[in-house]
N, C-alpha and C. Protein backbone atom coordinates (compact mmCIF):
# COMPACT_ATOMS: atom_id res chain seq x y z
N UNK A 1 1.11 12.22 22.28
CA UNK A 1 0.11 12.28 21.24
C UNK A 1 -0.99 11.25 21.45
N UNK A 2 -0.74 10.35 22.12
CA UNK A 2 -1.55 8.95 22.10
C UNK A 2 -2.58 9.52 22.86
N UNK A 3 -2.56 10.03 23.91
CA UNK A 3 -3.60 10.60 25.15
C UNK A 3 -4.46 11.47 24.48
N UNK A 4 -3.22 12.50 23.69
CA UNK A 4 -4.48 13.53 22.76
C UNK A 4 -5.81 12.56 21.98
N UNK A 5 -5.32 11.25 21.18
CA UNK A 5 -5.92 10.59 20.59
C UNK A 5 -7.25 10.24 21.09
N UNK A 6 -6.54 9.56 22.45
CA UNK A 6 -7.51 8.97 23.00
C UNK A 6 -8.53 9.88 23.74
N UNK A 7 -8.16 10.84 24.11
CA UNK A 7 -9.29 11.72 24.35
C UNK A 7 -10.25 12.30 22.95
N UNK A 8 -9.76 12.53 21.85
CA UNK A 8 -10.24 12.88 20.90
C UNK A 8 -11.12 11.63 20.21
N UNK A 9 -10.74 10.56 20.50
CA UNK A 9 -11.67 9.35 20.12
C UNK A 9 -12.62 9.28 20.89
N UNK A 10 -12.81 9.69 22.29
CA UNK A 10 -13.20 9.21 23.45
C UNK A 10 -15.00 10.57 22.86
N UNK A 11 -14.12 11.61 22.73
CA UNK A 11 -15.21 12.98 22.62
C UNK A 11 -16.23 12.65 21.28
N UNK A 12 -15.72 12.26 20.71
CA UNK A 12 -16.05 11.87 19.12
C UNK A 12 -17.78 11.02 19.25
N UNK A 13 -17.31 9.84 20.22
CA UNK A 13 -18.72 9.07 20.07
C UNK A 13 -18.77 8.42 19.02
N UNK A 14 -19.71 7.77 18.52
CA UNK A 14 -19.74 6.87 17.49
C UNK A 14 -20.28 7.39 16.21
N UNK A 15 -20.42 9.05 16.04
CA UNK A 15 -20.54 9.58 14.25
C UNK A 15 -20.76 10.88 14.55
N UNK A 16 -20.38 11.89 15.49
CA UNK A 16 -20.04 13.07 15.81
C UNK A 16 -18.64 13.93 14.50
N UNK A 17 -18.17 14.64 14.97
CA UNK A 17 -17.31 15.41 14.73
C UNK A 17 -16.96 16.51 15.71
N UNK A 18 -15.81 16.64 16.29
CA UNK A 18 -15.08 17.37 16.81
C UNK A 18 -14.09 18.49 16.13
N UNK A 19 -13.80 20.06 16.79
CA UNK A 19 -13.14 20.37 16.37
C UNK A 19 -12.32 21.26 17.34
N UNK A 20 -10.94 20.99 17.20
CA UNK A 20 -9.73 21.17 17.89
C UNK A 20 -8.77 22.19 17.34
N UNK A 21 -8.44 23.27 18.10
CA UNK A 21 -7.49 23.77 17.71
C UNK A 21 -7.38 24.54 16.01
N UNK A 22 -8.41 24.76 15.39
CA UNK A 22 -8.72 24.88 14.32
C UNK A 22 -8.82 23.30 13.04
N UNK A 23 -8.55 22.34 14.08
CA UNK A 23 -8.82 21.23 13.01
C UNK A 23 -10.19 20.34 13.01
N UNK A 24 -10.83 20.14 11.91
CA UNK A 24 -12.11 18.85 12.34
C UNK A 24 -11.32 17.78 12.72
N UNK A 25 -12.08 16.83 13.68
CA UNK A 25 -11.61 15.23 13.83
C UNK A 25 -13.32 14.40 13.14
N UNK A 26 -12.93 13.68 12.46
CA UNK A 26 -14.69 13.04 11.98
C UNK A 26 -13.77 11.62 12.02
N UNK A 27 -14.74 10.27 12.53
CA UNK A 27 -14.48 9.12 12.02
C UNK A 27 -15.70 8.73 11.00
N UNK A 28 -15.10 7.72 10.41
CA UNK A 28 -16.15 6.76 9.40
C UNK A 28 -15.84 5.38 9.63
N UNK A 29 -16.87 4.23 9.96
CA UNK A 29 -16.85 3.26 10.06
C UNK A 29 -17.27 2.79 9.00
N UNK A 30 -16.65 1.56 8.75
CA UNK A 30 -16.69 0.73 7.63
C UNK A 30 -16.84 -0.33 7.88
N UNK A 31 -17.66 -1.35 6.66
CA UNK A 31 -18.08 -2.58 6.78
C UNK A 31 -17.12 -3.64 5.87
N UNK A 32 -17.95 -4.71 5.90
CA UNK A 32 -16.76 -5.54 5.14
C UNK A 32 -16.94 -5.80 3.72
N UNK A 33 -17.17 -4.03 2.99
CA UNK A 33 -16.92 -3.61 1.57
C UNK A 33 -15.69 -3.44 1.51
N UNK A 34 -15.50 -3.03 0.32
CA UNK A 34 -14.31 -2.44 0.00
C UNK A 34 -14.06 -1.39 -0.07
N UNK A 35 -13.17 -0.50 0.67
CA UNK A 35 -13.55 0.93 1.33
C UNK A 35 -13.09 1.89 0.07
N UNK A 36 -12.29 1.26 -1.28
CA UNK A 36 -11.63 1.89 -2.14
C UNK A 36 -10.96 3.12 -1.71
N UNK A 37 -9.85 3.40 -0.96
CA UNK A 37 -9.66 4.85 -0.88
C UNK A 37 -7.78 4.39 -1.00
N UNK A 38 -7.24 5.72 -1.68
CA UNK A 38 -5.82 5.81 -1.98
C UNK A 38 -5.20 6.45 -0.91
N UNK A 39 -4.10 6.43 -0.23
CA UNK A 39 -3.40 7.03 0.93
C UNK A 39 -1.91 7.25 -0.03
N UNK A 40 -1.58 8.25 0.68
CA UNK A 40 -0.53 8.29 0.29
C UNK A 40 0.54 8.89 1.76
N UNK A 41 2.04 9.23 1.78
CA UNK A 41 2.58 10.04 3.06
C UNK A 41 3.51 11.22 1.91
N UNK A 42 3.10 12.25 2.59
CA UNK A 42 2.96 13.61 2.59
C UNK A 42 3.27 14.18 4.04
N UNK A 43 5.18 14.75 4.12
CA UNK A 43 5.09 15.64 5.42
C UNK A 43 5.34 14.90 6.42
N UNK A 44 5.13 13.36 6.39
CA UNK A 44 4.84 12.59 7.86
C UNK A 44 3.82 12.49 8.09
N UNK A 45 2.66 12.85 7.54
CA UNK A 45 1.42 12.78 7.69
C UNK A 45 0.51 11.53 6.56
N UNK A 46 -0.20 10.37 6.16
CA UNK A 46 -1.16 9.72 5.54
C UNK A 46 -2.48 10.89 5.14
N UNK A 47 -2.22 10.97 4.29
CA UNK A 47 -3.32 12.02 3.41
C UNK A 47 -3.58 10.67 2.45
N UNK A 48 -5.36 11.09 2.54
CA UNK A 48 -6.17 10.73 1.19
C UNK A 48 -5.71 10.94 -0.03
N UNK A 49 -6.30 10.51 -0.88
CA UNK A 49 -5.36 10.86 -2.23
C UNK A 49 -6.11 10.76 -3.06
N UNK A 50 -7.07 9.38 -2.61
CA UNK A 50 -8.30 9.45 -4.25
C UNK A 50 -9.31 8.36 -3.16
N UNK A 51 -10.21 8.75 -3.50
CA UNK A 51 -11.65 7.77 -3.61
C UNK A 51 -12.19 7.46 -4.63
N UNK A 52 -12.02 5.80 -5.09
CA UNK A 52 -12.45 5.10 -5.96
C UNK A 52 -14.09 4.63 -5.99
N UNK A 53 -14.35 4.07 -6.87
CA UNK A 53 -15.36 3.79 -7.85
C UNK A 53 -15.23 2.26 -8.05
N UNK A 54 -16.45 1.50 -8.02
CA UNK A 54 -16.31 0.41 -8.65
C UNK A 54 -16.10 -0.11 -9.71
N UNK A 55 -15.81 -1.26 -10.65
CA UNK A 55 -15.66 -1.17 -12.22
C UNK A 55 -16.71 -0.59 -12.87
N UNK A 56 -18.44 -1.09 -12.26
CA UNK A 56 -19.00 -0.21 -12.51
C UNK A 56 -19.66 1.13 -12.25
N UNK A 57 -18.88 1.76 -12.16
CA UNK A 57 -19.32 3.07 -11.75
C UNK A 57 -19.61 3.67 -10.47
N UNK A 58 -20.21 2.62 -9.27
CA UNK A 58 -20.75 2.83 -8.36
C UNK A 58 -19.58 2.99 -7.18
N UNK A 59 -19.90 4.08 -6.42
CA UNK A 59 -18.63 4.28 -5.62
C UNK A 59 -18.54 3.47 -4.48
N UNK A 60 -17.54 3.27 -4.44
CA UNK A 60 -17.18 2.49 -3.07
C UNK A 60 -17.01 3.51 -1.31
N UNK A 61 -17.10 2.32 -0.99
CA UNK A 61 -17.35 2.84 0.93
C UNK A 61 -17.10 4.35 1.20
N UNK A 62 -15.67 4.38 0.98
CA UNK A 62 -15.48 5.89 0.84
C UNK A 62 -15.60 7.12 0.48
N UNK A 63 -15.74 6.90 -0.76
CA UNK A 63 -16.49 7.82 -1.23
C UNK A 63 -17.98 7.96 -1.35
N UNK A 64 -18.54 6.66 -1.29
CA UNK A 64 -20.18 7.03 -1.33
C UNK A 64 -20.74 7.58 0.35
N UNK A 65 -19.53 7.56 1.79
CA UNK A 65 -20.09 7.94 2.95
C UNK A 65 -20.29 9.43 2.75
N UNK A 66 -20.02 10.11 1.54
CA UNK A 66 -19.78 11.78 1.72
C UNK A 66 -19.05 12.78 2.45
N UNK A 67 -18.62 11.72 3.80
CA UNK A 67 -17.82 12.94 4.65
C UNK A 67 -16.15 12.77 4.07
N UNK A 68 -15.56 11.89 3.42
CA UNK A 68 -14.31 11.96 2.99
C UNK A 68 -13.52 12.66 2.25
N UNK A 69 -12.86 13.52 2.34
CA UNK A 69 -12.26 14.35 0.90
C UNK A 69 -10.79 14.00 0.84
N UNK A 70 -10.61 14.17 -0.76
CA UNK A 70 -9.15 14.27 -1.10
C UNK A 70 -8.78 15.70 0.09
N UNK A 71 -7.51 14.96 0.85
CA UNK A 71 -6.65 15.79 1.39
C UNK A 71 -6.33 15.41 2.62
N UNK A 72 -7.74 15.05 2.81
CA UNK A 72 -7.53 14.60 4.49
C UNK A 72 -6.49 14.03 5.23
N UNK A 73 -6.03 14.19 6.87
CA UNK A 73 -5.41 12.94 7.02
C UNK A 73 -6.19 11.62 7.40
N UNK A 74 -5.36 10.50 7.34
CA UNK A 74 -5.95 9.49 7.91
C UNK A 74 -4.99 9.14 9.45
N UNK A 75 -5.89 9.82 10.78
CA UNK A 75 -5.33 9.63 12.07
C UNK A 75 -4.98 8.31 12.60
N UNK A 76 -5.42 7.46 12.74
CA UNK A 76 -5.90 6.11 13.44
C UNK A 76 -6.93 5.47 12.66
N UNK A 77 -6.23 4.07 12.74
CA UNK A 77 -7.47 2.84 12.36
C UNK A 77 -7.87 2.34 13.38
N UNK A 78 -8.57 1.82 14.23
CA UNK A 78 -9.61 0.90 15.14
C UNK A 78 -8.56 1.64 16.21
N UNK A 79 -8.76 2.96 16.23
CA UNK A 79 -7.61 4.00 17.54
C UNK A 79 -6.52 3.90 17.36
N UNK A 80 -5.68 2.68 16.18
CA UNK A 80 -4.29 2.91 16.17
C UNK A 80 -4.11 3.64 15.64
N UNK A 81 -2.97 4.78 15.91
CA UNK A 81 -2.32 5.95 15.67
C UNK A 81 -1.40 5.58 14.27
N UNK A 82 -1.86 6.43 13.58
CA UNK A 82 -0.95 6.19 12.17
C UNK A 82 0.00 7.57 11.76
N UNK A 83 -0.13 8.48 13.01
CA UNK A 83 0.86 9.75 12.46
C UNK A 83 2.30 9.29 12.86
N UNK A 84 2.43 8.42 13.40
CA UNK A 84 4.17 8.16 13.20
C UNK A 84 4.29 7.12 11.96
N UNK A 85 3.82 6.22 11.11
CA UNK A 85 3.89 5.91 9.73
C UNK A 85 4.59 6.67 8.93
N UNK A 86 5.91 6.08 8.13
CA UNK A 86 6.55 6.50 7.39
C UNK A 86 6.45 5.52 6.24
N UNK A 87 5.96 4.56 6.00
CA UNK A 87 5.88 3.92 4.67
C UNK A 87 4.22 3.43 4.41
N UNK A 88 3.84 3.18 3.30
CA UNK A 88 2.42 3.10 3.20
C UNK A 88 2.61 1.54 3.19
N UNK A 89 3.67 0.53 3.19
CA UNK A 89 3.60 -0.52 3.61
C UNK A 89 3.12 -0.47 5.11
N UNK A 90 3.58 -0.15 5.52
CA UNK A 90 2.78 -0.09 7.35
C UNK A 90 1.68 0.64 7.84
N UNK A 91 1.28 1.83 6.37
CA UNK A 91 -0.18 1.71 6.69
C UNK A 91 -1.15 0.99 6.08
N UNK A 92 -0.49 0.36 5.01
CA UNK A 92 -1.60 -0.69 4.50
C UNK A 92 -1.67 -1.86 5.27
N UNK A 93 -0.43 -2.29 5.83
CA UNK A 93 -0.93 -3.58 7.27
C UNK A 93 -1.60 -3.05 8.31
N UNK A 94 -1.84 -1.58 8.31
CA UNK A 94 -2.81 -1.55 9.83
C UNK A 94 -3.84 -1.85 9.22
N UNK A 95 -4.47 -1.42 7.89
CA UNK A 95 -6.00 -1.55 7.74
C UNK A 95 -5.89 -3.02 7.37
N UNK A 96 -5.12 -3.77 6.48
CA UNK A 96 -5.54 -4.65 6.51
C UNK A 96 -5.27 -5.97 7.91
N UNK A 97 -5.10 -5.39 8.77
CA UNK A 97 -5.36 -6.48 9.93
C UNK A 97 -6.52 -5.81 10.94
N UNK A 98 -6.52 -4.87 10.53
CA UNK A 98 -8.00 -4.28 11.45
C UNK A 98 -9.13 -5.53 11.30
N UNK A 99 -9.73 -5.44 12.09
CA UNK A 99 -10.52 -5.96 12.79
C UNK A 99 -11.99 -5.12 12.22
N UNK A 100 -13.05 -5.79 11.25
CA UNK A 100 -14.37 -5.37 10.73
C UNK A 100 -15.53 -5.26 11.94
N UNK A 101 -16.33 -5.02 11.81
CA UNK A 101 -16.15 -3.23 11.01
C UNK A 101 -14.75 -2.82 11.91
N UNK A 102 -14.36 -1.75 10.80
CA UNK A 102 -12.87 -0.58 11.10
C UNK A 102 -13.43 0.71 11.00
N UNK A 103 -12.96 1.38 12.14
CA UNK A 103 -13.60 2.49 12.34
C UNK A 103 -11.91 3.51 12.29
N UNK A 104 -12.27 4.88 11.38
CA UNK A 104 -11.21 5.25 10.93
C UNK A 104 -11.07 6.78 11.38
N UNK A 105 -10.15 7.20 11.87
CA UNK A 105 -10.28 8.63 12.43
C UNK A 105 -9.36 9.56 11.38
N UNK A 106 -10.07 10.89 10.90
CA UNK A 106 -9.40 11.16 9.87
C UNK A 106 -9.52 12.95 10.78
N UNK A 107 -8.74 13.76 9.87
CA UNK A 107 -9.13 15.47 10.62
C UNK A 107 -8.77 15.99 8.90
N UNK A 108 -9.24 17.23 9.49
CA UNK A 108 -8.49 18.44 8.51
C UNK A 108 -9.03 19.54 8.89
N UNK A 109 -8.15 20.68 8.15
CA UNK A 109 -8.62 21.80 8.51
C UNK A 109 -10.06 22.29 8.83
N UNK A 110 -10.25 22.72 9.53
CA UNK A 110 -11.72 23.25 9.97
C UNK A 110 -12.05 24.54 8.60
N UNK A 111 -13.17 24.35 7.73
CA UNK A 111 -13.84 25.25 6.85
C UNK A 111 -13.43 26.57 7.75
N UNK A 112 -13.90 27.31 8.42
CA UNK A 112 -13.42 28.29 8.98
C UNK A 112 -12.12 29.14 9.33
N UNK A 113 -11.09 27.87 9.25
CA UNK A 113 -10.00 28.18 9.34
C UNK A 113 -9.35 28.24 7.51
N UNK A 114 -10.13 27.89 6.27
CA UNK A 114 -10.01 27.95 5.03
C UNK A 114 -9.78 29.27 4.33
């Protein structure tokens, strides 16, 4: 899987989108906001769950980039592979030791395949 990754990171470029096998691959890079987004594991897989809002109102990283939706997975942080993650304790230590900006590789179904 790692090779698939890395070729799929490699095709991507720095704000492209790829699509594989009937799935999108999109990354989003992030700064040193607060990216507000909920993960959860579903399946063996890190799916999105919610994109937050600031206290006041104004959305945070994630949700204000537009390409994020509830559902998604979350593939890799800074290329580390997060589909073998089984507790959201170990995916909340990958992002939080990532290294800023964190650049985040997420997929989902391709609209076409909907």
């Amino acid at each position: 899987m790692t090779d698939t990754l890395g070729a799929i990171v490699a095709a991507l470029g720095e704000s492209a989108a790829i699509t594989v096998g009937g799935v999108e691959y999109y990354a989003v890079t992030f700064g040193p906001v607060p990216i507000g987004m909920i993960v959860s594991i579903a399946g063996g897989r890190v799916l999105v769950g919610e994109l937050r809002d600031a206290a006041d109102g104004t959305p945070l990283a994630a949700k204000a980039c537009g390409r994020i939706q509830v559902g998604d997975v979350v593939v890799a942080v800074n290329e580390r592979c997060l589909l073998a993650h089984s507790t959201l304790e170990a995916v909340s230590e990958d992002f939080s030791r990532a290294a800023r900006p964190v650049r985040v590789l997420f997929c989902r179904q391709s609209s076409a395949d909907e």
